[in-house]
C-alpha atoms as a PDB file:
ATOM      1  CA  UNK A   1      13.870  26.657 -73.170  1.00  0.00           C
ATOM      2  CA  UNK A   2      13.351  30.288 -72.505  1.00  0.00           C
ATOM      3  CA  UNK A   3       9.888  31.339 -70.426  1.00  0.00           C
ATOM      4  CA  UNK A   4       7.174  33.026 -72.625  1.00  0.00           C
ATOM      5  CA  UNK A   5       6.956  36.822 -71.241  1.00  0.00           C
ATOM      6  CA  UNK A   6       4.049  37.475 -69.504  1.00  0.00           C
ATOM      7  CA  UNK A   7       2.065  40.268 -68.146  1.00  0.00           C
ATOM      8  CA  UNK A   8      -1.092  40.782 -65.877  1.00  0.00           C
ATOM      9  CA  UNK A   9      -2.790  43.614 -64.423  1.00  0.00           C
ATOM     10  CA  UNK A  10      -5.779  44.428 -63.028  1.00  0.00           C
ATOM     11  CA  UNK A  11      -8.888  46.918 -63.867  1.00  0.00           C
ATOM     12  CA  UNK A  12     -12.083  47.865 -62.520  1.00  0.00           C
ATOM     13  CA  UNK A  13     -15.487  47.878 -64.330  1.00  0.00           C
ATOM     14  CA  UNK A  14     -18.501  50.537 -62.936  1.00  0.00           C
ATOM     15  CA  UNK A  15     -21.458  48.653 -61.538  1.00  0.00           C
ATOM     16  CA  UNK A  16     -23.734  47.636 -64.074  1.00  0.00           C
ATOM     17  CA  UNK A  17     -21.873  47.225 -67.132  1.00  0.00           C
ATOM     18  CA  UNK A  18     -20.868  43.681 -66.871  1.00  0.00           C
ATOM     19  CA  UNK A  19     -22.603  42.226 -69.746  1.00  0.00           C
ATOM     20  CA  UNK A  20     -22.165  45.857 -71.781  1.00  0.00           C
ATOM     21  CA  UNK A  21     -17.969  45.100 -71.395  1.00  0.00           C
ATOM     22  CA  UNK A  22     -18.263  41.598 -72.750  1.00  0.00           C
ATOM     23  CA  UNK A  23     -20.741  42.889 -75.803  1.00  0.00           C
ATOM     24  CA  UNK A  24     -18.274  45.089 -76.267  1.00  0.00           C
ATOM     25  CA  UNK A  25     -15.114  42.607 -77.019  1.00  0.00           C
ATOM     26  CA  UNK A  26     -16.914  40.134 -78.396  1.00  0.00           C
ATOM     27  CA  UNK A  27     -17.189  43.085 -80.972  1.00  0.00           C
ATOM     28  CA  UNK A  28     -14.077  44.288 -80.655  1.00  0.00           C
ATOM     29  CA  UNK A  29     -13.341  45.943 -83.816  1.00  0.00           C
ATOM     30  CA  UNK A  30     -11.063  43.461 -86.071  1.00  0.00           C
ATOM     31  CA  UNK A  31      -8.198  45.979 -86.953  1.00  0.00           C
ATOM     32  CA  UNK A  32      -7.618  46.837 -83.006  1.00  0.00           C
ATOM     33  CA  UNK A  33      -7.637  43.398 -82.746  1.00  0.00           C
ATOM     34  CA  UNK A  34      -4.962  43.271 -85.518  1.00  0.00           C
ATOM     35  CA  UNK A  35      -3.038  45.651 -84.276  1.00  0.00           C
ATOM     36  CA  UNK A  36      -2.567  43.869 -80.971  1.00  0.00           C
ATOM     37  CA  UNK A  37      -1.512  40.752 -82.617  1.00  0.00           C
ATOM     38  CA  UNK A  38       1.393  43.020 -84.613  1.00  0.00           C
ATOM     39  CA  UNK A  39       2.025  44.256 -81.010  1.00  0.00           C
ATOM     40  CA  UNK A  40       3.527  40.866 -80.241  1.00  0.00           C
ATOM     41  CA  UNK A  41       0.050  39.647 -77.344  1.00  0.00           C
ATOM     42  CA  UNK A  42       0.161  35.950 -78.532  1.00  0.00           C
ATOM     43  CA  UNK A  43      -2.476  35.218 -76.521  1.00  0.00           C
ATOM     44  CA  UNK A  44      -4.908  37.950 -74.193  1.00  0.00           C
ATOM     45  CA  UNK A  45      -7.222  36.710 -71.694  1.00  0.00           C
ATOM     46  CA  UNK A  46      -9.697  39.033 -69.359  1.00  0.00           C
ATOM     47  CA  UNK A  47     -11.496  37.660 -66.563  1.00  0.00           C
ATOM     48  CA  UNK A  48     -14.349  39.465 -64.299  1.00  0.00           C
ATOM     49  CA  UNK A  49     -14.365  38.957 -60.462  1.00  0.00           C
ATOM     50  CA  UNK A  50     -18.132  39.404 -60.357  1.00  0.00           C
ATOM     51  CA  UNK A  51     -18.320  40.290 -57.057  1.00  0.00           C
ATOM     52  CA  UNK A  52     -15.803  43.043 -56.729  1.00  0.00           C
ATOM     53  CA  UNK A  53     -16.068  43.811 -60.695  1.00  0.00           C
ATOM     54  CA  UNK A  54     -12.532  43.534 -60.754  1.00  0.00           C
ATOM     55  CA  UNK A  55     -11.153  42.743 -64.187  1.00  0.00           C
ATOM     56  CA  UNK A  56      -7.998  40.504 -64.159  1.00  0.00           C
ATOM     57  CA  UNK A  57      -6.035  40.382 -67.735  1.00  0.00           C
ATOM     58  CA  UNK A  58      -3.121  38.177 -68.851  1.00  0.00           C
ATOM     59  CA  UNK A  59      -1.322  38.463 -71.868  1.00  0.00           C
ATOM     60  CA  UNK A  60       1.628  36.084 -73.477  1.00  0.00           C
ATOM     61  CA  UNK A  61       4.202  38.231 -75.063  1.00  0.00           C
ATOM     62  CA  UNK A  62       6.129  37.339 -78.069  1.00  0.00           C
ATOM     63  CA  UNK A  63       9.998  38.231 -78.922  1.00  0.00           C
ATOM     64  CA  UNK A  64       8.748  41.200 -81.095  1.00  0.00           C
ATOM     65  CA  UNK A  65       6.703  42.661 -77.863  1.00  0.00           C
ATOM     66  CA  UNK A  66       6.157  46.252 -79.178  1.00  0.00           C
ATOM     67  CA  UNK A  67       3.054  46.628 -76.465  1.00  0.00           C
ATOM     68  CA  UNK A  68       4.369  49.816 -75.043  1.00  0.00           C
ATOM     69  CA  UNK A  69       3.709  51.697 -78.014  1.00  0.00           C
ATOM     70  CA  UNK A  70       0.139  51.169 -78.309  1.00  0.00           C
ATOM     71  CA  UNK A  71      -0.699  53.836 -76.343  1.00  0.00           C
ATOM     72  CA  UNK A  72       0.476  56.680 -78.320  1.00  0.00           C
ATOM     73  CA  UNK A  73      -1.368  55.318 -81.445  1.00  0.00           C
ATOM     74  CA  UNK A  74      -4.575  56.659 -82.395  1.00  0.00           C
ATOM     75  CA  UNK A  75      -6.757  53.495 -83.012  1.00  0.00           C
ATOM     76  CA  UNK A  76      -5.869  52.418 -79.018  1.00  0.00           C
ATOM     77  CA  UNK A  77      -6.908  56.181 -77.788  1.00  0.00           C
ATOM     78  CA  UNK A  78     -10.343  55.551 -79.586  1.00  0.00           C
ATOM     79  CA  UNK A  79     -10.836  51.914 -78.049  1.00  0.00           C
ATOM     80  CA  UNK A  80     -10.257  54.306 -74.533  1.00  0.00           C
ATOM     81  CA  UNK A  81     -12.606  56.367 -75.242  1.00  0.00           C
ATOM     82  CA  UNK A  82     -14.851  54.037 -76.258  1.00  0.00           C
ATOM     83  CA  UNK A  83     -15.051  52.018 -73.474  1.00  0.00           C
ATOM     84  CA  UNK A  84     -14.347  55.225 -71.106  1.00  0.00           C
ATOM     85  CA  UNK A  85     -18.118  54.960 -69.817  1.00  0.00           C
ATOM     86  CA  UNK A  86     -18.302  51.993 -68.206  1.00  0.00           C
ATOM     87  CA  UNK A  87     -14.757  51.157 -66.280  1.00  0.00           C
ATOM     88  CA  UNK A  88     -12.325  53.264 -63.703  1.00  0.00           C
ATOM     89  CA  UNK A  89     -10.674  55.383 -66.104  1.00  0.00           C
ATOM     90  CA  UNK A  90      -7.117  57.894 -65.865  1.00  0.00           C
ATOM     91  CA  UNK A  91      -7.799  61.416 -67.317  1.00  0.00           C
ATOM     92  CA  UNK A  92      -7.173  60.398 -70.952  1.00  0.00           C
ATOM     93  CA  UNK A  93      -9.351  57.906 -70.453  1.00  0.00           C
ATOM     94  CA  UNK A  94      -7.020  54.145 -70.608  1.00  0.00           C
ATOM     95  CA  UNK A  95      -8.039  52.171 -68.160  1.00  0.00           C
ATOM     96  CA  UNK A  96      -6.614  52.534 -64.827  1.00  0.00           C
ATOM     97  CA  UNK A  97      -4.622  49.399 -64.455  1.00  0.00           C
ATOM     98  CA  UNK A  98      -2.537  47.947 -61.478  1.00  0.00           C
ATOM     99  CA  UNK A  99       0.218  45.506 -62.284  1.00  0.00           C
ATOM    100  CA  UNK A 100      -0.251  42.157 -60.657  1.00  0.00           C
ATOM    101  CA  UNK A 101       3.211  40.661 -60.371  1.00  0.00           C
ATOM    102  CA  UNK A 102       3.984  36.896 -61.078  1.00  0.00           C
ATOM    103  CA  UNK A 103       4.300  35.069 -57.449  1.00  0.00           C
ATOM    104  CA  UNK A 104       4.147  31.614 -59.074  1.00  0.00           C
ATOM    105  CA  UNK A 105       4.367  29.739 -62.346  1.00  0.00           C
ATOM    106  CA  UNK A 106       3.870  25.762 -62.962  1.00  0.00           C
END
C-alpha cells in the first residue's frame, strides 16, 4: 500500500489576531474551499502554537495533487490579500511559509 503524500509547513500570525484568523476560516469562503478540494488537499489541518503564534499546517495529498498551481490563480491571490493584515506575509502578500520536513511517521 502506497503512503498518502503529505505536506507541512509552518507560518506566523501578528500578535493579536488569533481569534480574527480562526473567524476568518471558519468563514472561509466555500468556492476557495472548493477549489482546494479540486487541488487534490484530501484533508487540511492548521494548528496555532499560542505562545510563539506559530501556525503549523498539514495537508494529505491525493494522486491528482495539482497544489502548485494555486498560486497563480486569482481566487488564491484574493484569499492573500485578504488575510495579508494579520500574518508574516512575502511581498505579494502569501503567507511566508517554511517547510517542515517529515522526521517520523507511525
Amino acid at each position: 500500500m502506497a503512503q498518502e503524500t503529505v505536506k507541512a509547513f509552518r507560518m506566523r500570525l501578528k500578535p493579536g489576531f488569533e481569534a480574527e484568523y480562526k473567524k476568518r476560516h471558519d468563514e472561509i469562503w466555500p468556492e476557495l474551499s472548493q477549489l482546494l478540494k479540486e487541488a487534490g488537499i484530501t484533508e487540511y489541518y492548521i494548528f496555532l502554537d499560542e505562545e510563539t503564534l506559530a501556525l503549523f499546517a498539514f495537508q494529505k495529498l491525493g494522486s491528482n495533487d495539482t497544489t502548485a498551481t494555486l498560486s497563480g490563480l486569482p481566487i488564491m491571490k484574493r484569499w492573500w490579500d485578504h488575510m495579508a493584515d494579520i500574518m508574516e506575509v512575502n511581498p505579494d502578500n502569501s503567507p511566508r511559509a517554511v517547510e517542515c520536513p517529515e522526521v517520523f511517521r507511525l
